[in-house]
C-alpha atoms as a PDB file:
ATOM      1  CA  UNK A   1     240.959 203.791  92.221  1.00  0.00           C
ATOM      2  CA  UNK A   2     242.833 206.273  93.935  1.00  0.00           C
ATOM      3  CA  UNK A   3     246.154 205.175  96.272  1.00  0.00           C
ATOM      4  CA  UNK A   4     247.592 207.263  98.870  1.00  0.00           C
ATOM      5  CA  UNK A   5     251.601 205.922  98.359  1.00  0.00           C
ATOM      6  CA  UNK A   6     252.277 208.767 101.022  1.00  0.00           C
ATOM      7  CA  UNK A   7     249.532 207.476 103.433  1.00  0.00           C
ATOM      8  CA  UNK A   8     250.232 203.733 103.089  1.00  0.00           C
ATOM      9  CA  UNK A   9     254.087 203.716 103.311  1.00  0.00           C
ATOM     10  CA  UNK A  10     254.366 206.315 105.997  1.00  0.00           C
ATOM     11  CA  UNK A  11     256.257 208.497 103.668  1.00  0.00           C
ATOM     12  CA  UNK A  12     256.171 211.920 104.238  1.00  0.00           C
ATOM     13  CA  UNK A  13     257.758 213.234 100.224  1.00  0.00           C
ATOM     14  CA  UNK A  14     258.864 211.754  97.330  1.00  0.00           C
ATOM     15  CA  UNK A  15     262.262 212.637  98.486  1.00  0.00           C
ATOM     16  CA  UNK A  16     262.457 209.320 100.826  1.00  0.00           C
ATOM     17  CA  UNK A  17     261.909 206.985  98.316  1.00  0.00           C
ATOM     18  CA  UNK A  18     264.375 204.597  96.645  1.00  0.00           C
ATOM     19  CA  UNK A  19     264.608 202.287  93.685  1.00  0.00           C
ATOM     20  CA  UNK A  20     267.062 199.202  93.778  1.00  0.00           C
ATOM     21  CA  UNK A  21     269.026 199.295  91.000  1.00  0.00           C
ATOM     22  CA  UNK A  22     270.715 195.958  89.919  1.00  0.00           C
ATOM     23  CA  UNK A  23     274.644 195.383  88.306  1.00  0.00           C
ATOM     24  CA  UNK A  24     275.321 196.294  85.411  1.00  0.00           C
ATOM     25  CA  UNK A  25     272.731 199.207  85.525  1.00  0.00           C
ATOM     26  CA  UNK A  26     274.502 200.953  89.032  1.00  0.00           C
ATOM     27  CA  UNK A  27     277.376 200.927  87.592  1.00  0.00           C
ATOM     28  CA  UNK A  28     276.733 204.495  85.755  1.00  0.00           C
ATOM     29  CA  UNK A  29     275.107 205.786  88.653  1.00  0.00           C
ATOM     30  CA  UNK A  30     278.786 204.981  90.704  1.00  0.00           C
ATOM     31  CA  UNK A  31     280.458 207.994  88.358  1.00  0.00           C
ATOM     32  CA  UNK A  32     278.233 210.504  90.343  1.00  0.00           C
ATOM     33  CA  UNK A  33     279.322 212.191  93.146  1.00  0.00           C
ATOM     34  CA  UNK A  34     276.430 211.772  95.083  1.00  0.00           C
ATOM     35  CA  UNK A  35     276.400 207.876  94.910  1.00  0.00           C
ATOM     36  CA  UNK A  36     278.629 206.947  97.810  1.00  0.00           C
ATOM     37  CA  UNK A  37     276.646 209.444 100.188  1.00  0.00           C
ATOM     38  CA  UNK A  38     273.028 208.975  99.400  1.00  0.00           C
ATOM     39  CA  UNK A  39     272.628 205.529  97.823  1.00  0.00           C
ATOM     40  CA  UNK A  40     272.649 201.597 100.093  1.00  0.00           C
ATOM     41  CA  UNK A  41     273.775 198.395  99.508  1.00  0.00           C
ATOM     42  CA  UNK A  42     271.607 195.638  98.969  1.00  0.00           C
ATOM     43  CA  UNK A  43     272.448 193.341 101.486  1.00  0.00           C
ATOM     44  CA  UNK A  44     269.930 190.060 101.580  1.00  0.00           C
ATOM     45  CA  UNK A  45     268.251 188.828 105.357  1.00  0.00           C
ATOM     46  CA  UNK A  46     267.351 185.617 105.715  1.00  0.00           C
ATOM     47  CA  UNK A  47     265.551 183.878 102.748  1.00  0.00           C
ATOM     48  CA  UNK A  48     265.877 187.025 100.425  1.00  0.00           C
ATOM     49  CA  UNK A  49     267.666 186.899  96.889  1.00  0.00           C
ATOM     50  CA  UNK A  50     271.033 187.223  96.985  1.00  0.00           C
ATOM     51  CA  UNK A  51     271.584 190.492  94.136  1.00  0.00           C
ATOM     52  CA  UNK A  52     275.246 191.166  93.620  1.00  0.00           C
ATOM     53  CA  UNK A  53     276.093 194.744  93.795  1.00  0.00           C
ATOM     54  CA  UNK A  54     272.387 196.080  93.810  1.00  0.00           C
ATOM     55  CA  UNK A  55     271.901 199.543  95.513  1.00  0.00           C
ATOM     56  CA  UNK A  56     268.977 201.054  97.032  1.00  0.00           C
ATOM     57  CA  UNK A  57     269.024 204.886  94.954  1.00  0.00           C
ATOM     58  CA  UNK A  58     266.744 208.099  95.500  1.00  0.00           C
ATOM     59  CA  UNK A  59     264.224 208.023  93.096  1.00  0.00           C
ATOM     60  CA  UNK A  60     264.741 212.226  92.692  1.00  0.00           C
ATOM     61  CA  UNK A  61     268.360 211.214  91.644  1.00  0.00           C
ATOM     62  CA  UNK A  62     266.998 208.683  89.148  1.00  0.00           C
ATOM     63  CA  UNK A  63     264.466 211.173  87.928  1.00  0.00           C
ATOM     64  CA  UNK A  64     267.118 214.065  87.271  1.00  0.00           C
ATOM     65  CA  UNK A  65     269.168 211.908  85.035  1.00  0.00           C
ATOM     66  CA  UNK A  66     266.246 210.653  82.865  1.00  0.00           C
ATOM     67  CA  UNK A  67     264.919 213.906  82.820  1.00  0.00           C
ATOM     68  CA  UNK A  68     265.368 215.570  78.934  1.00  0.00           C
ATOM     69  CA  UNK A  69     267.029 219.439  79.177  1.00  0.00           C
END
């Protein structure tokens, strides 16, 4: 089975996606400089888990760190 993620979510690259990215794990990512600019709190509405210090980060950013060379 083939799934459109682009299609379903709306999305229009892979550049708009985002991976949340729980404590102690974020706290790496907080040495780059692009942290403070392109990656969101967590902040919990309503009935939603309360995650200290999560952040919502660009999967592209995630990708170029994990990538090898």
């Amino acid at each position: 089975m083939n799934i459109d993620l682009f299609a379903i979510t709306g999305l229009q690259s892979i550049d708009e996606l985002y991976v949340l990215v729980e404590w102690p794990f974020v706290q790496g990512l907080m040495e780059y400089e692009w942290f403070r600019q392109e990656c969101f709190l967590y902040s919990a509405l309503h009935d939603q888990v309360y995650l200290d210090s999560a952040y919502f980060v660009p999967l592209t950013r995630l990708m170029a760190i994990t990538r090898p060379g």
